[in-house]
Structure formats: structure tokens, C-alpha cells
Protein backbone atom coordinates (compact mmCIF):
# COMPACT_ATOMS: atom_id res chain seq x y z
CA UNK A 1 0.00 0.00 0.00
CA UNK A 2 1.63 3.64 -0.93
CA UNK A 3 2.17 6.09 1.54
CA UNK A 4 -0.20 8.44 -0.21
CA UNK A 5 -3.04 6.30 0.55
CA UNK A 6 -2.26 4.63 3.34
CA UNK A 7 -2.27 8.28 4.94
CA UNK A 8 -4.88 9.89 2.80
CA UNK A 9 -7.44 9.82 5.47
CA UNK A 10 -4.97 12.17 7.47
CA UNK A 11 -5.38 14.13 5.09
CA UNK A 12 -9.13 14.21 4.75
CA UNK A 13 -8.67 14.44 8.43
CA UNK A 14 -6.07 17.57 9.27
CA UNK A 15 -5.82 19.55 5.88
CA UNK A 16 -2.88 19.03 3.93
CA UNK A 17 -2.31 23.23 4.64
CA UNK A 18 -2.46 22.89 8.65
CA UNK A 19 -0.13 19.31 8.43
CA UNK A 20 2.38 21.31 6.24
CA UNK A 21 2.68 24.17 8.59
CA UNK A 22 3.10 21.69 11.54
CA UNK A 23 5.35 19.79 9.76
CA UNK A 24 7.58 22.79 8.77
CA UNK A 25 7.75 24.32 12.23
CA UNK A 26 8.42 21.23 13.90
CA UNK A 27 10.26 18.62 11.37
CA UNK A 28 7.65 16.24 12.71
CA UNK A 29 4.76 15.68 9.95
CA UNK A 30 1.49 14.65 11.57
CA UNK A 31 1.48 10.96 10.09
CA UNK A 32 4.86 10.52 12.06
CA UNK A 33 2.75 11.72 14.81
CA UNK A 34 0.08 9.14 14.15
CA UNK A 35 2.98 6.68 14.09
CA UNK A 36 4.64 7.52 17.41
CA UNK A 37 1.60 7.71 19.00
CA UNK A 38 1.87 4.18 21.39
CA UNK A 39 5.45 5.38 22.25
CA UNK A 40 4.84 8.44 23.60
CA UNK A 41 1.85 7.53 25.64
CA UNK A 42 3.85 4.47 26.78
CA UNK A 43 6.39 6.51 27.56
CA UNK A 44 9.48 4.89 25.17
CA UNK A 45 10.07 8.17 23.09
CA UNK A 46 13.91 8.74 23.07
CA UNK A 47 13.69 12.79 24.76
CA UNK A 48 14.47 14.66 21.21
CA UNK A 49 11.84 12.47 19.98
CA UNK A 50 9.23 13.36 22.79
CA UNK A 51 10.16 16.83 22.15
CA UNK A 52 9.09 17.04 18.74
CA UNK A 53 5.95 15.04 19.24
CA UNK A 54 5.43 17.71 21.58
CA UNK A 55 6.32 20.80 19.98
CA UNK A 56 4.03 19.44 17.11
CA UNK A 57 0.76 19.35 19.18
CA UNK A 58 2.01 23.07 20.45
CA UNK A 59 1.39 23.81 17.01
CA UNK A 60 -1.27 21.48 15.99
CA UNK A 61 -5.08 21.35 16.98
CA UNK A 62 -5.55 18.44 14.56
CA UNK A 63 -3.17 16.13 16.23
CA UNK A 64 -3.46 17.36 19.84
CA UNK A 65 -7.24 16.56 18.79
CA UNK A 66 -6.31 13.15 17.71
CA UNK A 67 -3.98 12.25 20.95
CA UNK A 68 -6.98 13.23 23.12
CA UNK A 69 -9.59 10.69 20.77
CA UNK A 70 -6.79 8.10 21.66
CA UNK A 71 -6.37 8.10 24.98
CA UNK A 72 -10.49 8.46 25.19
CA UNK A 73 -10.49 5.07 23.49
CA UNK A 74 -7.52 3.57 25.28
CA UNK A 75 -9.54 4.46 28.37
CA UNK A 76 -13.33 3.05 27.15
CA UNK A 77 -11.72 0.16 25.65
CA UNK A 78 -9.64 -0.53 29.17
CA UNK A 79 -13.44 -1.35 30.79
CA UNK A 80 -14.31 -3.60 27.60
CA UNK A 81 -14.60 -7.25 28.43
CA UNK A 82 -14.90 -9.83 25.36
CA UNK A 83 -17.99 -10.94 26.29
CA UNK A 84 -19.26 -6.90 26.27
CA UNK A 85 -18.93 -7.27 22.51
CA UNK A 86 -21.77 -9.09 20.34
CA UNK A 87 -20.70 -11.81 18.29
CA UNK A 88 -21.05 -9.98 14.66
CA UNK A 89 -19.23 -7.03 16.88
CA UNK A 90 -16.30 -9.10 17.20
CA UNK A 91 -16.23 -11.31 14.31
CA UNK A 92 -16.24 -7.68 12.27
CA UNK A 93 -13.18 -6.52 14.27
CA UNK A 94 -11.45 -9.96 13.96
CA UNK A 95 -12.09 -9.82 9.93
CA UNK A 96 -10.41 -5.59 9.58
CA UNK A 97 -7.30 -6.61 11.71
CA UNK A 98 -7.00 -9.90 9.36
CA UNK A 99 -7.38 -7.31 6.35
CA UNK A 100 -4.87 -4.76 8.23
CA UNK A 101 -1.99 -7.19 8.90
CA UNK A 102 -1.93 -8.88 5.61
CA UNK A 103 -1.73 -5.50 4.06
């Protein structure tokens, strides 16, 4: 899968103008964001890489946005049990992370 639309949806989702400004004052474009994500929250950012994540949401709504949709989800999904789900629920979300790893 290219780049261009693997990360289209950022995109669709940030503006390609407000994603080029953050990724001009920073050096940290908002789909390396996206990617270092899971570090930063868990805390395994090397510093100067912490410190661009975080000059990047200084200068970003879209991704600070984005970070705070995460951890919302890390949180709901932390109270989820498997047997919460309903069966199609879970077969559906078996079937997109079969999809997503064997692209």
C-alpha cells in the first residue's frame, strides 16, 4: 500500500495546509505523529523524539485533537470485556485486523 493512501485519510482528516505548517515548524509531519503515538503515551520516546511530538501538538489542533480521541479510546476500551462485545461485533473486528496485517 503507498504512503499516499495509506495516509490519505490524514489528510481528509487535518488539511494538507495545517499538516504542512506543523510539519515545517516542527520537522515532525502529523502521520509521524500518528505513528509515534503508542510510544509516547507508553512513555518509550527517546527525549528529542518526545520533544518534537510535543512541539508538534504546540502547534497542531488536529493532532493534539487526535492524541486526546486516543487516549479516550484507550480508556473506554480498558473497561471492555470480550464478552461486552456481540458476536457480529467481534467477528467484524477480527475480519479488519485480518485485512490490516496482511496488508
Amino acid at each position: 500500500m503507498t504512503d499516499t493512501r495509506r495516509f490519505g485519510w490524514l489528510r481528509r482528516l487535518f488539511g494538507s495546509r495545517q499538516a504542512e505548517v506543523a510539519s515545517e515548524e516542527t520537522g515532525l509531519a502529523c502521520r509521524e505523529l500518528v505513528e509515534l503515538v503508542t510510544s509516547y503515551l507508553e512513555r518509550t520516546l527517546p527525549e528529542r523524539e518526545r520533544s518534537r511530538f510535543e512541539a508538534h501538538l504546540a502547534v497542531c489542533p488536529h493532532c493534539t485533537q487526535y492524541l486526546s480521541q486516543f487516549r479516550l479510546t484507550i480508556r473506554a476500551t480498558g473497561r471492555l470485556k470480550e464478552a461486552d462485545l456481540a458476536p457480529e461485533a467481534k467477528e467484524a473486528l477480527l475480519g479488519a485486523f485480518r485485512s490490516w496485517k496482511a496488508s
